[in-house]
Each structure stands twice: as structure tokens, then as C-alpha cells.
PDB file of N, CA and C in Angstrom:
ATOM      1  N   UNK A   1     118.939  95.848 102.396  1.00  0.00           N
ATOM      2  CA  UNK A   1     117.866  96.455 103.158  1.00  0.00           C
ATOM      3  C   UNK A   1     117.008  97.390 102.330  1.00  0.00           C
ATOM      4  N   UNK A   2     117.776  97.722 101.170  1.00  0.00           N
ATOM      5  CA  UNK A   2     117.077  98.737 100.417  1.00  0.00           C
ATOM      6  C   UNK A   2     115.705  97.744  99.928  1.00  0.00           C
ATOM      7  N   UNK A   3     115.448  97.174  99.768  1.00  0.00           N
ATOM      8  CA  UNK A   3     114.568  95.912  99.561  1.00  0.00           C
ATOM      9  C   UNK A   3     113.111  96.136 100.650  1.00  0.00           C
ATOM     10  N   UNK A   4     113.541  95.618 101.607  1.00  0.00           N
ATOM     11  CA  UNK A   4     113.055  95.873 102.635  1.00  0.00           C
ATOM     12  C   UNK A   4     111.720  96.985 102.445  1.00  0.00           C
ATOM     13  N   UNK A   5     112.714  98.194 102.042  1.00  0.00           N
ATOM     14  CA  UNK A   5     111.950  99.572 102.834  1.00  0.00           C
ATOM     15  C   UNK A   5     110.588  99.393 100.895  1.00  0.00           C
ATOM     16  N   UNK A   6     111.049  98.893 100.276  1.00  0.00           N
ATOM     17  CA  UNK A   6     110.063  99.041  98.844  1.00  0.00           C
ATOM     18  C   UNK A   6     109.321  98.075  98.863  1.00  0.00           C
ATOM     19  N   UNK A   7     109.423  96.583  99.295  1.00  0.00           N
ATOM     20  CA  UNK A   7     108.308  96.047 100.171  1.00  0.00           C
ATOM     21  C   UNK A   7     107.149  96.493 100.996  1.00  0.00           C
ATOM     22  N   UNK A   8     107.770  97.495 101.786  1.00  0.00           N
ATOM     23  CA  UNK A   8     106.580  98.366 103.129  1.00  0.00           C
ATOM     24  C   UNK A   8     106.075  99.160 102.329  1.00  0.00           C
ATOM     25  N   UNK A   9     106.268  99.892 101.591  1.00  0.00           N
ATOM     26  CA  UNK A   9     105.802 100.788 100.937  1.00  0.00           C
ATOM     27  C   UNK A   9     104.640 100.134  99.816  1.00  0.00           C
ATOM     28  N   UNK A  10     104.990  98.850  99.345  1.00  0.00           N
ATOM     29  CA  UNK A  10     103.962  98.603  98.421  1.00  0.00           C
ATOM     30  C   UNK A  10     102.820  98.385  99.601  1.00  0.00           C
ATOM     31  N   UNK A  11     103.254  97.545 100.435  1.00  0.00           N
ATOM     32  CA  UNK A  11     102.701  96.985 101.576  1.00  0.00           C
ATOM     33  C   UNK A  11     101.070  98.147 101.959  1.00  0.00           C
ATOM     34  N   UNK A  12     102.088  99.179 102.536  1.00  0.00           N
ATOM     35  CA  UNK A  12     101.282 100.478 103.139  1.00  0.00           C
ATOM     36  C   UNK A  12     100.252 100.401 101.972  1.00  0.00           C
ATOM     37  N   UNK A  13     100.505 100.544 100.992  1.00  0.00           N
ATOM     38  CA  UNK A  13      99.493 100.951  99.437  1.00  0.00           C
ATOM     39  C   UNK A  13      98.664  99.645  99.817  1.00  0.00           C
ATOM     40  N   UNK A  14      98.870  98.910  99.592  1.00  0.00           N
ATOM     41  CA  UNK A  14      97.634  98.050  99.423  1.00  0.00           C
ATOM     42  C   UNK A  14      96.715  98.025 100.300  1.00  0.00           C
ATOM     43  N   UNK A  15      97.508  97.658 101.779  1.00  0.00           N
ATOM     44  CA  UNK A  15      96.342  97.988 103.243  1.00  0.00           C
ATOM     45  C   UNK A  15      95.484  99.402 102.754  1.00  0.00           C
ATOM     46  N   UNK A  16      96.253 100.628 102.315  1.00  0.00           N
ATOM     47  CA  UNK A  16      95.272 101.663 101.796  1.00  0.00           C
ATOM     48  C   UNK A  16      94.256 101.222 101.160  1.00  0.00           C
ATOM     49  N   UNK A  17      94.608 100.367 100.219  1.00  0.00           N
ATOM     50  CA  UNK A  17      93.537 100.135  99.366  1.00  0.00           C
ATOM     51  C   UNK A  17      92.213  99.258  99.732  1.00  0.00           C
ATOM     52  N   UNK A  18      92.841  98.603 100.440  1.00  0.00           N
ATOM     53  CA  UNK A  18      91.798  97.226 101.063  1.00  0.00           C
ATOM     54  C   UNK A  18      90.976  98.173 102.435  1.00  0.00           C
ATOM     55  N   UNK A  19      91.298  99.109 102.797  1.00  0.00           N
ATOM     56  CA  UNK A  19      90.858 100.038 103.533  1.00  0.00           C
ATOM     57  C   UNK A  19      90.003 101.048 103.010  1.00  0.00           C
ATOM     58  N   UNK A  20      90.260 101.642 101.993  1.00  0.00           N
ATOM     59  CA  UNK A  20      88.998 101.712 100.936  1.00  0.00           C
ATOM     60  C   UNK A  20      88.173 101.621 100.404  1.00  0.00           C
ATOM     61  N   UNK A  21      88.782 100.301 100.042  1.00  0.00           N
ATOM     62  CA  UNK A  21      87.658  99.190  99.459  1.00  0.00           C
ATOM     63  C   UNK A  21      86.550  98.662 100.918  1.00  0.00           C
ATOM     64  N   UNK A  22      87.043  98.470 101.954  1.00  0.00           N
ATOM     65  CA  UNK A  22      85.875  98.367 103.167  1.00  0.00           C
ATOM     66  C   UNK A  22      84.619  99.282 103.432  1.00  0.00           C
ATOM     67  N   UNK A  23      85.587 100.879 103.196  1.00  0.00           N
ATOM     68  CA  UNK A  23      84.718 102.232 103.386  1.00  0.00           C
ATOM     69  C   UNK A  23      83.513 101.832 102.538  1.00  0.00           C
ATOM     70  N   UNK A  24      84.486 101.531 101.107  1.00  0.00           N
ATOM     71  CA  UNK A  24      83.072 101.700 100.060  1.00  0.00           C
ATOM     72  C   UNK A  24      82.215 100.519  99.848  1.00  0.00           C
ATOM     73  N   UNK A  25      82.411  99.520 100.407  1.00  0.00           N
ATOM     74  CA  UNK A  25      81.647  98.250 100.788  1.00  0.00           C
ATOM     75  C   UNK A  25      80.432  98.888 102.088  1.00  0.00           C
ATOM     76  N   UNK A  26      81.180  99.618 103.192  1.00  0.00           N
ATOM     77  CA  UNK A  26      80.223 100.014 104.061  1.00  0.00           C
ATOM     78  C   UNK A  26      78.958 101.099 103.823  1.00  0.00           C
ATOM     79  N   UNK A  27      79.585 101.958 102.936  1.00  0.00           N
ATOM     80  CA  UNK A  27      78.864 103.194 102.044  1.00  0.00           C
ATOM     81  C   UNK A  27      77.899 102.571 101.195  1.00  0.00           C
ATOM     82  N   UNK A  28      78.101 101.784 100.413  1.00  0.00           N
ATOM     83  CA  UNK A  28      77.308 101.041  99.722  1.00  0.00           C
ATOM     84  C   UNK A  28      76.323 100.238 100.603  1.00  0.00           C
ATOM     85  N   UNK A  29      76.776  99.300 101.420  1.00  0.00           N
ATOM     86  CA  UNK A  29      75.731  98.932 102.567  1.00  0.00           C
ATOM     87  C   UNK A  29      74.355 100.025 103.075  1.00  0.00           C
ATOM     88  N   UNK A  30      75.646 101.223 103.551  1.00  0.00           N
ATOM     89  CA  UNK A  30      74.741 102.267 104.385  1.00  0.00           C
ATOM     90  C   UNK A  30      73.926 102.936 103.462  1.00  0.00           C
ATOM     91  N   UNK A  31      73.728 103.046 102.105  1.00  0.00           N
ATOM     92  CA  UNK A  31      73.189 104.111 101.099  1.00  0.00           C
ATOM     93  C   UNK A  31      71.592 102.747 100.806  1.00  0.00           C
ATOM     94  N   UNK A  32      71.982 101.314 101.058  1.00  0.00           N
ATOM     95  CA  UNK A  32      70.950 100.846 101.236  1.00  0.00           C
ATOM     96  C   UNK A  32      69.856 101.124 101.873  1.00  0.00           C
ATOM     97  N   UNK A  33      69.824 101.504 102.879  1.00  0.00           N
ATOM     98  CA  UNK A  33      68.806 101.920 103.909  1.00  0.00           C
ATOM     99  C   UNK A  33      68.608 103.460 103.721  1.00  0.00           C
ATOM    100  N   UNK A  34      69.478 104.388 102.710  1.00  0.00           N
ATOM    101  CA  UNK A  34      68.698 105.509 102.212  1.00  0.00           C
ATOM    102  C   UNK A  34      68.152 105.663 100.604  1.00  0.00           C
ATOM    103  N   UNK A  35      66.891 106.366 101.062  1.00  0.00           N
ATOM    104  CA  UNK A  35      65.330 106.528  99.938  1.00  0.00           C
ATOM    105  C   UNK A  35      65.937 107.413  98.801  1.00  0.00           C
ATOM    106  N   UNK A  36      65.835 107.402  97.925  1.00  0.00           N
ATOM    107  CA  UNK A  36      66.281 108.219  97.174  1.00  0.00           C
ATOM    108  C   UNK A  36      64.721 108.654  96.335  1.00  0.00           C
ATOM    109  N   UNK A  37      64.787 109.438  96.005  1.00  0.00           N
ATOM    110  CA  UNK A  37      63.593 110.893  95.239  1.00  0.00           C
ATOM    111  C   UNK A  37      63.246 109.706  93.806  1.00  0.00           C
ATOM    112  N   UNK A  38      64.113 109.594  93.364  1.00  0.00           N
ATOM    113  CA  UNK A  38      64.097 108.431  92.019  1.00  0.00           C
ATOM    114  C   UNK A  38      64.461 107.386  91.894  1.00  0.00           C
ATOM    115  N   UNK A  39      64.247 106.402  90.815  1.00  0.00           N
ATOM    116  CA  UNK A  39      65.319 105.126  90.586  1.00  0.00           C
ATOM    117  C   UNK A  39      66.427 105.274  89.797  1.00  0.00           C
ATOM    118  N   UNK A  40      66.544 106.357  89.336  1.00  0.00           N
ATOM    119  CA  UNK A  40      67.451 107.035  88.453  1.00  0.00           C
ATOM    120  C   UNK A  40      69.038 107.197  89.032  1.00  0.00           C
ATOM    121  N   UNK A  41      68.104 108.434  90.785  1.00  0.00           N
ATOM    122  CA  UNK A  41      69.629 108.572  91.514  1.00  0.00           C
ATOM    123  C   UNK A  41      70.327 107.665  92.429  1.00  0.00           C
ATOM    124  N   UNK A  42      69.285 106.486  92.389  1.00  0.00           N
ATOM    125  CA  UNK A  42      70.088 105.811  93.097  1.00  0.00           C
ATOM    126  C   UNK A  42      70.693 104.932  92.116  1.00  0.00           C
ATOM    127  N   UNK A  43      70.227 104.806  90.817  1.00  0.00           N
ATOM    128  CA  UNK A  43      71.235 103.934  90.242  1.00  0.00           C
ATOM    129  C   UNK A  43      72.480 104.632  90.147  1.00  0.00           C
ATOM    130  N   UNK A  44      72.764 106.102  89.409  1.00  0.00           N
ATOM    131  CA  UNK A  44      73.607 106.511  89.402  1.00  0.00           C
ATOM    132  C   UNK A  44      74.706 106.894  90.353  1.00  0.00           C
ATOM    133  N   UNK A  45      74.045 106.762  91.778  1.00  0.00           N
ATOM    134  CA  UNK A  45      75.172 106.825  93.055  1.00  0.00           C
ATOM    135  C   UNK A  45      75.930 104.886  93.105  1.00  0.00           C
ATOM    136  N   UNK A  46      74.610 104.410  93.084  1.00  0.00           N
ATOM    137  CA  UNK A  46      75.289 103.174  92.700  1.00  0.00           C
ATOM    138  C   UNK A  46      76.194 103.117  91.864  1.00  0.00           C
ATOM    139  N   UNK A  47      76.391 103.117  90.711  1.00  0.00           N
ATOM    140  CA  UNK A  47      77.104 102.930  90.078  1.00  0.00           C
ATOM    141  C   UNK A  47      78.267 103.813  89.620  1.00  0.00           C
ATOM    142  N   UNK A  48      78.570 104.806  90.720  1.00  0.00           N
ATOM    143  CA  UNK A  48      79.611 105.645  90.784  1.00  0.00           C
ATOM    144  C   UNK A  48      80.135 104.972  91.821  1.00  0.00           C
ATOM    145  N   UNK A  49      79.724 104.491  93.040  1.00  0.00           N
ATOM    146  CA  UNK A  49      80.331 103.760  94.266  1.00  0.00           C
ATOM    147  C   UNK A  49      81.262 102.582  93.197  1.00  0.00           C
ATOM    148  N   UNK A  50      80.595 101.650  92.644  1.00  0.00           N
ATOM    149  CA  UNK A  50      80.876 100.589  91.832  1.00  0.00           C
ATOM    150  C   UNK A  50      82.115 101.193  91.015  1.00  0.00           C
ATOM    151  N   UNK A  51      82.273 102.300  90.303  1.00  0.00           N
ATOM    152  CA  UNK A  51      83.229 102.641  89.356  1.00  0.00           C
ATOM    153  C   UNK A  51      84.443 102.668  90.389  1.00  0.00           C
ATOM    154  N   UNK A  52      84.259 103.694  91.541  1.00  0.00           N
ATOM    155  CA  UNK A  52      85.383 103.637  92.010  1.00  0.00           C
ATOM    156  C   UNK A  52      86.011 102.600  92.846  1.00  0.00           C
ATOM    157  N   UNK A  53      85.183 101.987  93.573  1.00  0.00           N
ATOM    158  CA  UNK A  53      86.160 100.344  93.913  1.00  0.00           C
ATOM    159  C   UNK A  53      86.173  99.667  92.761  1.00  0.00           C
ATOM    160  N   UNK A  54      85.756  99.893  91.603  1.00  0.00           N
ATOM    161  CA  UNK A  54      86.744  98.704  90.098  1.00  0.00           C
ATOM    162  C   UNK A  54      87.809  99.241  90.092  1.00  0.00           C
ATOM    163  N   UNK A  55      88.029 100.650  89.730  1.00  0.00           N
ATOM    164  CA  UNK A  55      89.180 101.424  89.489  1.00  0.00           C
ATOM    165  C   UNK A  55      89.892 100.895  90.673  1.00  0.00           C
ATOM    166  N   UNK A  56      90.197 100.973  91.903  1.00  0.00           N
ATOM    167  CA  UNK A  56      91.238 100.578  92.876  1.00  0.00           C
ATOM    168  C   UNK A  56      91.423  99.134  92.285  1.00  0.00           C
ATOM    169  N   UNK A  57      90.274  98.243  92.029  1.00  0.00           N
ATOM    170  CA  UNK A  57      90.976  96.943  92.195  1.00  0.00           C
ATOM    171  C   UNK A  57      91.761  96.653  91.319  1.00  0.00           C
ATOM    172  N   UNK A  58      90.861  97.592  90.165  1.00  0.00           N
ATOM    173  CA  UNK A  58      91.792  97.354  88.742  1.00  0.00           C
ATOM    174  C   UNK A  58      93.116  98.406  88.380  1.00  0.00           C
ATOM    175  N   UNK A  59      93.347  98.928  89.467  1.00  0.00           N
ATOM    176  CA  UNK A  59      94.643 100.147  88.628  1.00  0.00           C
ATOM    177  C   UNK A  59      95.475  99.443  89.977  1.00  0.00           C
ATOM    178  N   UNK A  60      95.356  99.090  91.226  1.00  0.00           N
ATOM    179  CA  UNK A  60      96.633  98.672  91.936  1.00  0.00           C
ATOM    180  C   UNK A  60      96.595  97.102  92.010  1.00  0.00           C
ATOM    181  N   UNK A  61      95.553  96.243  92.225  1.00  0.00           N
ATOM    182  CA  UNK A  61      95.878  95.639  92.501  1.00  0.00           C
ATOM    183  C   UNK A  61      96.112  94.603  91.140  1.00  0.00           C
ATOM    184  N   UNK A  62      95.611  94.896  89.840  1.00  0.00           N
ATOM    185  CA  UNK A  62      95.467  94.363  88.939  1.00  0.00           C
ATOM    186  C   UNK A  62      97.010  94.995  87.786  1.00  0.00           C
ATOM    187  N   UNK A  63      97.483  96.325  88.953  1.00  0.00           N
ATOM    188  CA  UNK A  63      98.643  97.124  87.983  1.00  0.00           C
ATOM    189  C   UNK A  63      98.397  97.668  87.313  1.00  0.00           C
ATOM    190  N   UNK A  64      97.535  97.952  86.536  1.00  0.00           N
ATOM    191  CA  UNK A  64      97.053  98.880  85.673  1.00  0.00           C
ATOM    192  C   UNK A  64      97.595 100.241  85.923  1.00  0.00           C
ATOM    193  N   UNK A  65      97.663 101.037  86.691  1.00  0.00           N
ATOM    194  CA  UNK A  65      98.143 101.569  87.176  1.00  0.00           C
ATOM    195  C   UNK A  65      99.725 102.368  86.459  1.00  0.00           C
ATOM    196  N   UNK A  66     100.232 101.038  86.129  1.00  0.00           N
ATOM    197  CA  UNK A  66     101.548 101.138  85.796  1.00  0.00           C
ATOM    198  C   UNK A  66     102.255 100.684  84.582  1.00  0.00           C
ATOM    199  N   UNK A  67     100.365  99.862  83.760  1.00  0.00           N
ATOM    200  CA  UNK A  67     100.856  99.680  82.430  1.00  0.00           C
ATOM    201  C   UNK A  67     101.211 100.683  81.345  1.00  0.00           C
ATOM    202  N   UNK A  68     101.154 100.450  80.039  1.00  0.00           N
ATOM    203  CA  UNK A  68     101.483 101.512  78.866  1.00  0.00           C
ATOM    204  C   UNK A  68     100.112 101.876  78.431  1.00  0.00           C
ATOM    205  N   UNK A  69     100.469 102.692  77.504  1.00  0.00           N
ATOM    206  CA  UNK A  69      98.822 103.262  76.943  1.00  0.00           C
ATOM    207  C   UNK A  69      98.111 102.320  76.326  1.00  0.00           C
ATOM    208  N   UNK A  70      99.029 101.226  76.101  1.00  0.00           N
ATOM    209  CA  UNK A  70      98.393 100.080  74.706  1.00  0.00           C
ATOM    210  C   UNK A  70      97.390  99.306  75.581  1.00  0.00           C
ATOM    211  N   UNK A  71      97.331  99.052  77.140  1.00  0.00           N
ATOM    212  CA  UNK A  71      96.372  98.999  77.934  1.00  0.00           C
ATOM    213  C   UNK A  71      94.887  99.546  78.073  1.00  0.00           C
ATOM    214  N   UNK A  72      95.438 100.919  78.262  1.00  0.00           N
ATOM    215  CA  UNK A  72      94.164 102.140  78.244  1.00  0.00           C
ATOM    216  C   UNK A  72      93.898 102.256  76.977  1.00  0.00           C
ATOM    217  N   UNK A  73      94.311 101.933  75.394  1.00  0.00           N
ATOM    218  CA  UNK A  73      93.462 101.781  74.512  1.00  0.00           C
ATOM    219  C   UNK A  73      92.553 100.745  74.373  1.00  0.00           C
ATOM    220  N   UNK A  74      93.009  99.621  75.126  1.00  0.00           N
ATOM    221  CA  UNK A  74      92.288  98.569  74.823  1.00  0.00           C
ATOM    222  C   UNK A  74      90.872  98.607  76.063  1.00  0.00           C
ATOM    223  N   UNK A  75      91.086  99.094  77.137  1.00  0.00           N
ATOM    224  CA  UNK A  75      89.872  99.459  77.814  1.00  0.00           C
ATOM    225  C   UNK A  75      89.333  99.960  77.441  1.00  0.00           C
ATOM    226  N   UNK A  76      89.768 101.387  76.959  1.00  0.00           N
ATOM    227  CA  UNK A  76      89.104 102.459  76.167  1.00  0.00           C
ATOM    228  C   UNK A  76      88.144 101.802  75.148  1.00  0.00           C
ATOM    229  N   UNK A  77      88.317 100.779  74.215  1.00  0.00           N
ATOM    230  CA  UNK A  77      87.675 100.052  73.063  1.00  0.00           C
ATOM    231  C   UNK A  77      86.681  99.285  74.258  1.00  0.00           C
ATOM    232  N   UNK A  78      86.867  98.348  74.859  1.00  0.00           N
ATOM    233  CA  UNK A  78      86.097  97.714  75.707  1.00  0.00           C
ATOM    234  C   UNK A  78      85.200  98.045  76.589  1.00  0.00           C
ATOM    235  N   UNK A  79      85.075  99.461  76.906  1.00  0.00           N
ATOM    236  CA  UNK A  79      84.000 100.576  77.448  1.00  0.00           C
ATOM    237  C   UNK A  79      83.578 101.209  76.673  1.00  0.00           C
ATOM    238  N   UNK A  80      83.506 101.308  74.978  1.00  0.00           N
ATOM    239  CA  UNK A  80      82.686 101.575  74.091  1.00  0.00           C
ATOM    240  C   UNK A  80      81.937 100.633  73.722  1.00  0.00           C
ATOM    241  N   UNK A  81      82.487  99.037  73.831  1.00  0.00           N
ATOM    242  CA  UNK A  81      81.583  98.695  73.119  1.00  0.00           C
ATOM    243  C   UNK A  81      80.664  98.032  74.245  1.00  0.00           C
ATOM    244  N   UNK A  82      80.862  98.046  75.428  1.00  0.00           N
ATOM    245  CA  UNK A  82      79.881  97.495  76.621  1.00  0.00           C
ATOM    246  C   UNK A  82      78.725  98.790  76.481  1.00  0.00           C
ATOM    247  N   UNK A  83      79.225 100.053  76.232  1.00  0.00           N
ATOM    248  CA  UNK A  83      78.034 100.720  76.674  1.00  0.00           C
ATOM    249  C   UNK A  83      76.979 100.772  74.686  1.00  0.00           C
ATOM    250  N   UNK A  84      78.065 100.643  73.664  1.00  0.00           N
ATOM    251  CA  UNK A  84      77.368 100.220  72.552  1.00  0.00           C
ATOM    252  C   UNK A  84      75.397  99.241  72.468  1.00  0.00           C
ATOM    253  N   UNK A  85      76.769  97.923  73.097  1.00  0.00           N
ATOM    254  CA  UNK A  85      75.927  96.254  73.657  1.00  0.00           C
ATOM    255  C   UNK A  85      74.762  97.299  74.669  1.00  0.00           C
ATOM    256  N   UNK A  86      74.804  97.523  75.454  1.00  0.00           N
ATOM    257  CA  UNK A  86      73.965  98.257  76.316  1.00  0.00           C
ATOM    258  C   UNK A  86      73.272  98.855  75.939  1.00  0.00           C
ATOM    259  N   UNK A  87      73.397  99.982  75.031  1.00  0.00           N
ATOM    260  CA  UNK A  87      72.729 101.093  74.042  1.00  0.00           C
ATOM    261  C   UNK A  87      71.608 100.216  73.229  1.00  0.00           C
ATOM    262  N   UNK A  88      72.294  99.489  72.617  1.00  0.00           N
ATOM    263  CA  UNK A  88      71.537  97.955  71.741  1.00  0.00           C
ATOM    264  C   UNK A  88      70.460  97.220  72.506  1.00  0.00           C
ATOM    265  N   UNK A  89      70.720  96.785  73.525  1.00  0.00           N
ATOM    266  CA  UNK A  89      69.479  96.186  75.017  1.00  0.00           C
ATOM    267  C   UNK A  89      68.685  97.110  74.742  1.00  0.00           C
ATOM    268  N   UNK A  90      68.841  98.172  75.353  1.00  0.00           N
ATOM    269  CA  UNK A  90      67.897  99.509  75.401  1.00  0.00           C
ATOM    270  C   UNK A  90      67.002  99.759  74.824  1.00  0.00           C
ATOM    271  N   UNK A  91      67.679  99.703  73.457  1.00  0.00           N
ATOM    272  CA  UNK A  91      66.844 100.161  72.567  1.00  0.00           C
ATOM    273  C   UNK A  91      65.888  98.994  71.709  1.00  0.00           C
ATOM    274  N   UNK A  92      66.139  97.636  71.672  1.00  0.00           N
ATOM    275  CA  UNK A  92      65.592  96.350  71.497  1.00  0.00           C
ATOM    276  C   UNK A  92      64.501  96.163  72.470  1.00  0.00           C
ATOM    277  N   UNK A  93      64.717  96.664  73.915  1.00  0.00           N
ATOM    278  CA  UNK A  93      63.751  96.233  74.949  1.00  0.00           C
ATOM    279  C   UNK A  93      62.480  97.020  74.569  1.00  0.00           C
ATOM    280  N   UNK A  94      62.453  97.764  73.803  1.00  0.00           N
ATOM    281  CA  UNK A  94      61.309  98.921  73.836  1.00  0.00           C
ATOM    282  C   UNK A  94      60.487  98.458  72.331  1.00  0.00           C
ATOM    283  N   UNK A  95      61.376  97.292  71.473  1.00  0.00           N
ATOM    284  CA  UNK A  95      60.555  96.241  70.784  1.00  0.00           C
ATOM    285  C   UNK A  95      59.826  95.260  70.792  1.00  0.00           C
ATOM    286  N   UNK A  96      59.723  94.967  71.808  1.00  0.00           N
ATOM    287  CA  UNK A  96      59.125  93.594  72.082  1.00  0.00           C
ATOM    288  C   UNK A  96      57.914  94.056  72.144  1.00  0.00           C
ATOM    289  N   UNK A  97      56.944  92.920  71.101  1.00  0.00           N
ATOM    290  CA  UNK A  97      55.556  93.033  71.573  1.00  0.00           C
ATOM    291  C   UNK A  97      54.746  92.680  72.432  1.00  0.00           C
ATOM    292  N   UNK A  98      53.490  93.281  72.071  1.00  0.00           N
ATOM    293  CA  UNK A  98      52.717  92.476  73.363  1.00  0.00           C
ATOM    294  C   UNK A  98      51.601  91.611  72.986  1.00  0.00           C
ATOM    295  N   UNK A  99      51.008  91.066  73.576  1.00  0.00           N
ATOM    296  CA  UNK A  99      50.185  89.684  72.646  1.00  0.00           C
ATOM    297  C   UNK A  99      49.043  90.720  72.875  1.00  0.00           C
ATOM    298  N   UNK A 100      48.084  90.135  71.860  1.00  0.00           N
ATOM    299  CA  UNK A 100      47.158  90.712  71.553  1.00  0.00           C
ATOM    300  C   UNK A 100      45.607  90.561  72.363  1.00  0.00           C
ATOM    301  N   UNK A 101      45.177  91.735  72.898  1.00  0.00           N
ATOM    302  CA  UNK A 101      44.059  91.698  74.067  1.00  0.00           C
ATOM    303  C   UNK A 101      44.338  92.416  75.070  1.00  0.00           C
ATOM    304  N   UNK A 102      45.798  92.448  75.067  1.00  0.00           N
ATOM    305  CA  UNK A 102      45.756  93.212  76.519  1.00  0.00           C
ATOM    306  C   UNK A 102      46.289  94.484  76.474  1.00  0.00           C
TER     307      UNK A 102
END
């Protein structure tokens, strides 16, 4: 039975999570229909909503959560070099020319 009761318990955690994950599906919905002052703050609320349902999907339901550090180094490397690649877009987009006349 001891079985049993560590089953419910993962159980409970996940419904938490998938219960979460709805809120911030609905929040995200509802922040649609509000104006924001810039395009700036709404990207950045966006994409704080976005960070934290990855993090749930990726630390419980993916385990992460419960791996070793040799994990979180390797994210750690893989969120330098996405925002690197990104940094690189950025700064390339502001090269492109423009044809001549206009």
C-alpha cells in the first residue's frame, strides 16, 4: 500500500501542474485583449508568461526537476547560445540594404 499513497502524491503534483498550466493559458488569452503603453511590454509580459509554463512543463513533467547538475549545465550552454543566435539576428537585421531610390 505504501505504493499506493506515492502514486497520489505524484498524481496530486501533476493535476497541480496541468492546473497551472490552464491559469496561464487563460492569462495569456486574457492579457490579449489588454493594450499595453508599448510593444516592448507586452513582449516582455509575454514572454515571462511563456518562461513560466516551459519551466513547469520542463522541470515536472519532463523531470528536470530531479536531474543532476550535468543537466542544468547543458541548458545553461543552450540558453547562451539561443540568446548568442538571437543577438546575431539582431544585429544582421539592421544590415540589410535597401535598393537604391527609395
Amino acid at each position: 500500500m505504501a505504493h499506493s499513497h506515492d502514486i497520489s502524491k505524484h498524481v496530486r503534483t501533476y493535476i497541480a501542474i496541468f492546473v497551472a498550466l490552464l491559469v496561464g493559458t487563460v492569462v495569456t488569452v486574457g492579457l490579449y485583449y489588454v493594450h499595453f503603453n508599448s510593444v516592448a511590454v507586452t513582449i516582455a509580459v509575454a514572454l515571462v508568461i511563456a518562461s513560466l509554463k516551459s519551466y513547469l512543463v520542463a522541470g515536472f513533467f519532463m523531470h528536470l526537476n530531479s536531474e543532476k547538475k550535468t543537466i542544468y549545465a547543458i541548458m545553461a550552454v543552450t540558453v547562451f547560445f539561443f540568446f548568442a543566435l538571437m543577438g546575431l539576428f539582431i544585429w544582421s537585421f539592421l544590415d540589410i540594404p535597401t535598393p537604391k531610390g527609395l
